[in-house]
C-alpha atoms as a PDB file:
ATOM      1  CA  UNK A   1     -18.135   9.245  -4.343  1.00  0.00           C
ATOM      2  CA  UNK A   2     -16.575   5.896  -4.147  1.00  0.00           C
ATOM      3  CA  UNK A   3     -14.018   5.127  -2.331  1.00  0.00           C
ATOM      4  CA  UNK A   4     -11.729   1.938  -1.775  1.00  0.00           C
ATOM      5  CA  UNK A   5      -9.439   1.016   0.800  1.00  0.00           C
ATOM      6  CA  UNK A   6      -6.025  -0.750   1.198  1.00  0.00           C
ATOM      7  CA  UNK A   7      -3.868  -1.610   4.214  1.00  0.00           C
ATOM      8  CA  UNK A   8      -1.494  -2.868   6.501  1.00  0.00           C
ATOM      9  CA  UNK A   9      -2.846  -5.804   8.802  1.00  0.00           C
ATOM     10  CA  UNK A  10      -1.556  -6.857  11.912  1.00  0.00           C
ATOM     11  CA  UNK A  11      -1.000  -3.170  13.509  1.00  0.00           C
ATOM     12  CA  UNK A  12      -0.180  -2.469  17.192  1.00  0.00           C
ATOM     13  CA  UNK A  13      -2.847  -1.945  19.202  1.00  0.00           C
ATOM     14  CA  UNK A  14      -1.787   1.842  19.448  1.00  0.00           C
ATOM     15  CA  UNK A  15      -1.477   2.188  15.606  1.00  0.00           C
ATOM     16  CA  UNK A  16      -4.669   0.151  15.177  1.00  0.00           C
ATOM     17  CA  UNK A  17      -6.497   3.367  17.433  1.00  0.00           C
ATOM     18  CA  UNK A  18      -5.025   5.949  15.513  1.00  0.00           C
ATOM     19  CA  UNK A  19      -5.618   4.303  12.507  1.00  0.00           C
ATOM     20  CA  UNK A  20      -9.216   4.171  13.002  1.00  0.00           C
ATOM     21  CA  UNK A  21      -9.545   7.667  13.881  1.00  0.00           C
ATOM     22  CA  UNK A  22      -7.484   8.708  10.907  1.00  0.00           C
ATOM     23  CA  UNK A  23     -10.184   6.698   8.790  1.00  0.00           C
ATOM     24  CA  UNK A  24     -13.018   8.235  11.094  1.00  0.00           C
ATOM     25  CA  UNK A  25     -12.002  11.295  10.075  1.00  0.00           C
ATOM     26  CA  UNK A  26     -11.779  10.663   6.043  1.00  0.00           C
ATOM     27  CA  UNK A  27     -14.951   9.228   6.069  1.00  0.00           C
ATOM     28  CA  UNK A  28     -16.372  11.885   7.810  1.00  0.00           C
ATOM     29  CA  UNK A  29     -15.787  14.470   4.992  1.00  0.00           C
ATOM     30  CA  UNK A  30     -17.520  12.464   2.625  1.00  0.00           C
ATOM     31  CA  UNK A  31     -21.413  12.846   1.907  1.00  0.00           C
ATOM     32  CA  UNK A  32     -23.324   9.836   3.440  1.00  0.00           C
ATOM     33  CA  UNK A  33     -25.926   9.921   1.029  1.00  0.00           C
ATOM     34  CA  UNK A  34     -23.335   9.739  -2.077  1.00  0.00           C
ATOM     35  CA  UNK A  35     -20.769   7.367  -0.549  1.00  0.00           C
ATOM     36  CA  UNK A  36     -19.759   3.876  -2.101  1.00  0.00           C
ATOM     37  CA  UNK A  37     -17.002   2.029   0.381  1.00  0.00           C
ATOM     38  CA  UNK A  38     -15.247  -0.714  -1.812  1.00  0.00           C
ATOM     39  CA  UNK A  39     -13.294  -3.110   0.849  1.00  0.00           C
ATOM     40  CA  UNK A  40     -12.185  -6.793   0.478  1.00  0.00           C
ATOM     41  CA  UNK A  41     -12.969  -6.889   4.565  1.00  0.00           C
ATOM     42  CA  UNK A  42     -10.135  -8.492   5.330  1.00  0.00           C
ATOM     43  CA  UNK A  43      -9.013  -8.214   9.472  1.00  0.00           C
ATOM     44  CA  UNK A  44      -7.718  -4.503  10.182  1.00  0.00           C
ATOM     45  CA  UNK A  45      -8.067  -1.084   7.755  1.00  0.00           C
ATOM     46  CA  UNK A  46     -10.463  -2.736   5.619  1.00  0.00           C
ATOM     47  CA  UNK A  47     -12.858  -3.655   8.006  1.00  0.00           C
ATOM     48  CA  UNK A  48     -12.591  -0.703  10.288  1.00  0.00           C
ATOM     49  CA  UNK A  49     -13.533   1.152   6.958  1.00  0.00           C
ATOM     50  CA  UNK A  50     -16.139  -0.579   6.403  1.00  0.00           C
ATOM     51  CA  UNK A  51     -17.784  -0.314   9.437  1.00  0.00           C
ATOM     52  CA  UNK A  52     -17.014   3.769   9.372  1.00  0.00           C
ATOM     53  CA  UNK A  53     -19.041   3.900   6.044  1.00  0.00           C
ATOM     54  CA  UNK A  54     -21.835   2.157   7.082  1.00  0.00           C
ATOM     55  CA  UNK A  55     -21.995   3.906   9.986  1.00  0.00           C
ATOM     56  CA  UNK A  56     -21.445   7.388   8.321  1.00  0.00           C
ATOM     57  CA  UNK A  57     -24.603   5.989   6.366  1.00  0.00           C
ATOM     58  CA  UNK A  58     -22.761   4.885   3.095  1.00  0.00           C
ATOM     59  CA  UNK A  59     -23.033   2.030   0.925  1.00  0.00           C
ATOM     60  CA  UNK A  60     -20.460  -0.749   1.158  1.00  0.00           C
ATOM     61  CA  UNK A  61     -19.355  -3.091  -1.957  1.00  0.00           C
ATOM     62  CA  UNK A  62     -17.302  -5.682  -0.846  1.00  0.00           C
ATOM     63  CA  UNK A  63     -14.586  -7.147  -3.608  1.00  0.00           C
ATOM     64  CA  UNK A  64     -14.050 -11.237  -2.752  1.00  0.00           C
ATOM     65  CA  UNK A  65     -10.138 -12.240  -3.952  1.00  0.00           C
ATOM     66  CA  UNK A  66     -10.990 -15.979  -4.039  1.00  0.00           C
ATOM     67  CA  UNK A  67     -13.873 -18.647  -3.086  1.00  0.00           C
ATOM     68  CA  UNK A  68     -11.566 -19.289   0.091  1.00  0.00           C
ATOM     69  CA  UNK A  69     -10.632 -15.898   1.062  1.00  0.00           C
ATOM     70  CA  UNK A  70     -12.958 -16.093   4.405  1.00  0.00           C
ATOM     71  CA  UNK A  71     -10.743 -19.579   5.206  1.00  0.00           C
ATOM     72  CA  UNK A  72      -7.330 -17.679   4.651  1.00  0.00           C
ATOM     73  CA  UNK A  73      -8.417 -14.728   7.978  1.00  0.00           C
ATOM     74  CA  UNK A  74      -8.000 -15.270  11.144  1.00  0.00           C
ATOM     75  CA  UNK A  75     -10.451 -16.986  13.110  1.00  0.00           C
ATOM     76  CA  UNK A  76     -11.402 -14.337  15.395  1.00  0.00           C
ATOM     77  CA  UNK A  77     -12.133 -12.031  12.134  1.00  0.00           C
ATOM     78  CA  UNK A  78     -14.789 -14.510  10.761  1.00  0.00           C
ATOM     79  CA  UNK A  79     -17.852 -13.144  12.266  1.00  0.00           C
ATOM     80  CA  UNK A  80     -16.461  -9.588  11.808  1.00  0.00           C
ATOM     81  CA  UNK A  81     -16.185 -10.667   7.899  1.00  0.00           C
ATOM     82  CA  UNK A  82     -19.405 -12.262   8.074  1.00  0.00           C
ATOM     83  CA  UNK A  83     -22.059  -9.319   9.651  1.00  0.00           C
ATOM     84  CA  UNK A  84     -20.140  -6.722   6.956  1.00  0.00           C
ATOM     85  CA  UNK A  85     -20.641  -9.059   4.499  1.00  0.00           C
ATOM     86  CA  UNK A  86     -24.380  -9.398   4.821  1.00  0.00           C
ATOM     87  CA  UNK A  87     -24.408  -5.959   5.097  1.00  0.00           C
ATOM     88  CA  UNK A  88     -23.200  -5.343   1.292  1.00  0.00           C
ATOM     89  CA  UNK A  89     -25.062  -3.879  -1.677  1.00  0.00           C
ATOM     90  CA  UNK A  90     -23.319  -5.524  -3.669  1.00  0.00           C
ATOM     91  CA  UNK A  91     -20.175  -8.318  -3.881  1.00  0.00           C
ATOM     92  CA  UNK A  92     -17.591  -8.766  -6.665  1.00  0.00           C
ATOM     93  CA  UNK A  93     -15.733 -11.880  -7.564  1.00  0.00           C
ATOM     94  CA  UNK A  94     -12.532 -12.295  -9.153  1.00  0.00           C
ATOM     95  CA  UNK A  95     -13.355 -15.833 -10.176  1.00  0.00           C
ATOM     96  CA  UNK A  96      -9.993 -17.344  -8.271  1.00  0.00           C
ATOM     97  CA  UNK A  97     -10.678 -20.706  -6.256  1.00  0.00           C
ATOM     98  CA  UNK A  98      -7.095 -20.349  -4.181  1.00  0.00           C
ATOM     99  CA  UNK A  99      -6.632 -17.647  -1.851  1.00  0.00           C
ATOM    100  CA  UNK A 100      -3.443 -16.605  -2.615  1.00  0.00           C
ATOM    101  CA  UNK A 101      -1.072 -13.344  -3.013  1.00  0.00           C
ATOM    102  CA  UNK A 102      -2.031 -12.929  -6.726  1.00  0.00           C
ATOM    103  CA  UNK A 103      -5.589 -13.765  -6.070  1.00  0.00           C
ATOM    104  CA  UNK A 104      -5.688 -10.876  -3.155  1.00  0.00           C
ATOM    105  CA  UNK A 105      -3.543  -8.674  -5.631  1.00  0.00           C
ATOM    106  CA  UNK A 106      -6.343  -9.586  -8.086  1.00  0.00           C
ATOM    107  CA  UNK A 107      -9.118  -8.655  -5.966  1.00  0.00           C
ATOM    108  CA  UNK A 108      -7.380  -5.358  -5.089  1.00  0.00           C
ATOM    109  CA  UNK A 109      -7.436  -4.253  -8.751  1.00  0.00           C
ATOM    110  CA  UNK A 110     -10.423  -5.165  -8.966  1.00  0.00           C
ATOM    111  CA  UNK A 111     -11.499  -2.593  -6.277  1.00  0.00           C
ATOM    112  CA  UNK A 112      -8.943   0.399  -7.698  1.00  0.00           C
ATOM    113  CA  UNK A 113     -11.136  -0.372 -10.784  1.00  0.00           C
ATOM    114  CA  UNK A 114     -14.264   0.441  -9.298  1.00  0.00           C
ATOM    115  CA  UNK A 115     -13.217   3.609  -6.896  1.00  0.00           C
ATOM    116  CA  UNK A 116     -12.780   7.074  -7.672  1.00  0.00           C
ATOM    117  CA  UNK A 117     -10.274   7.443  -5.099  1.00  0.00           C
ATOM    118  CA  UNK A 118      -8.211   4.807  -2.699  1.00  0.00           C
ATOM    119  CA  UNK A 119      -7.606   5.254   0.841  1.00  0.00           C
ATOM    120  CA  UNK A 120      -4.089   3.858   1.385  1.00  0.00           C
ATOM    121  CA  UNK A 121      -3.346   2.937   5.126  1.00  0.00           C
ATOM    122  CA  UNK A 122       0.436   2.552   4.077  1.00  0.00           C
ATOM    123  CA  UNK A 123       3.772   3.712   5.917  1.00  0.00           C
ATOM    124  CA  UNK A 124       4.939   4.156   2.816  1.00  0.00           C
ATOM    125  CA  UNK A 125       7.427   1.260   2.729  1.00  0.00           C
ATOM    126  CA  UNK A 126       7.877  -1.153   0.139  1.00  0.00           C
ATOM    127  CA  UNK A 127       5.297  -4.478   0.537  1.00  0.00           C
ATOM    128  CA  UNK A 128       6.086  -7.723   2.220  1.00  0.00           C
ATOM    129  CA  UNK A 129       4.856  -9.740  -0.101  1.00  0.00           C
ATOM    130  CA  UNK A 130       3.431  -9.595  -3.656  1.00  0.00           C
ATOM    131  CA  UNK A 131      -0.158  -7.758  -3.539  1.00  0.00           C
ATOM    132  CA  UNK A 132       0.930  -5.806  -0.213  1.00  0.00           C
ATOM    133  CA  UNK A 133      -0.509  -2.446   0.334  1.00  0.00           C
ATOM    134  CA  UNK A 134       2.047  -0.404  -1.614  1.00  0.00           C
ATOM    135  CA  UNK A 135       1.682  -2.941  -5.154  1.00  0.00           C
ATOM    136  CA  UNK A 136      -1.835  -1.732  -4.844  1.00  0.00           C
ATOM    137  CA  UNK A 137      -1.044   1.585  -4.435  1.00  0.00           C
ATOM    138  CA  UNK A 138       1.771   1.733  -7.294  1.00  0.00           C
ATOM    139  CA  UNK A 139      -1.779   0.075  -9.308  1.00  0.00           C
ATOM    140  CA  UNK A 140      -3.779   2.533  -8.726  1.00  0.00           C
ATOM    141  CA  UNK A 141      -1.707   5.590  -9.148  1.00  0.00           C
ATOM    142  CA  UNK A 142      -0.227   3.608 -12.720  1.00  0.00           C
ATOM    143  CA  UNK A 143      -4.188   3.631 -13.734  1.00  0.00           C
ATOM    144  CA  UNK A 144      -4.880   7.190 -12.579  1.00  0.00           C
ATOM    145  CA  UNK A 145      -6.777   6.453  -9.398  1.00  0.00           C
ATOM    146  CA  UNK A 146      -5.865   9.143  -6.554  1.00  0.00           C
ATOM    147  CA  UNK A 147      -4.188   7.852  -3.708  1.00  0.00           C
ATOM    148  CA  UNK A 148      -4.884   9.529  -0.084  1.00  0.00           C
ATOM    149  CA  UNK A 149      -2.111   7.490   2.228  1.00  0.00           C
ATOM    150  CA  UNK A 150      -3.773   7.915   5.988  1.00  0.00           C
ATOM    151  CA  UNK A 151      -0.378   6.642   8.216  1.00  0.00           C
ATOM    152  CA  UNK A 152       0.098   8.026  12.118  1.00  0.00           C
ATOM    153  CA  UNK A 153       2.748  10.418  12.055  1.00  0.00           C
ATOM    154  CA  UNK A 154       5.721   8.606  14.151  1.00  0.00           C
ATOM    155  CA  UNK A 155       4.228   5.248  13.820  1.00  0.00           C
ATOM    156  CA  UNK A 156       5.979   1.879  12.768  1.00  0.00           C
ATOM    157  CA  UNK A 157       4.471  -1.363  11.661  1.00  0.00           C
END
């Protein structure tokens, strides 16, 4: 099974727990031996995923949205980005220099593209900005790729 992840960053530190136990939880129902985690690592959801897979004893592909992606995260993700980085089977490119919302839109189709299903860490809201969580989400379900949307009940971004 692979599966591919998309999410809200910048969550409360009480959404970011339940959040991670939500994705504790999907991952856990998977098969280790058969599981393929697709994640563009950026800070939040798609690192915590990540780091579930390969600790559920998956495989993790990791999709790069632009040379200077890494440049565009916070500081304090860096060496987060960096360890689950090395720790990929295998790293797609979109070929985009800039890092910017159509290059991380990019990168996201990219991953629906190479999923079976997406985990969508999404309150369901419309995005921010172009290539938020729910423009990948109204992607994937346009291209047939099931959506599972993981969101704390009662929580707000």
């Amino acid at each position: 099974m692979r599966v591919g992840i998309t999410g809200h960053r910048g969550l409360s530190t009480q959404v970011a727990k339940q959040v991670r136990a939500l994705l504790a939880d999907q991952v856990g129902t998977y098969e280790a031996a058969g599981l393929v985690g697709v994640s563009c690592l950026a800070d939040g959801p798609d690192s915590w995923f990540a780091d579930t897979v390969l600790h559920h004893g998956g495989r993790l592909e990791v999709v790069i949205p632009a040379t200077t992606y890494r440049q565009g995260l916070p500081g304090w993700h860096h060496a987060v980005y960096d360890k689950l980085l090395s720790r990929a089977a295998d790293v797609h490119h979109t070929g985009i220099t800039e890092s910017t919302a159509s290059a991380h839109q990019a990168g996201s189709e990219i991953l629906v593209g190479l999923v079976d299903e997406l985990i969508a860490v999404w309150d369901g809201k419309p995005a921010r900005g172009y290539g938020g969580t729910a423009d990948v989400v109204a992607y994937a379900e346009r291209i047939g790729v099931p959506v599972r949307v993981l969101w704390p009940e009662g929580a707000s971004r």
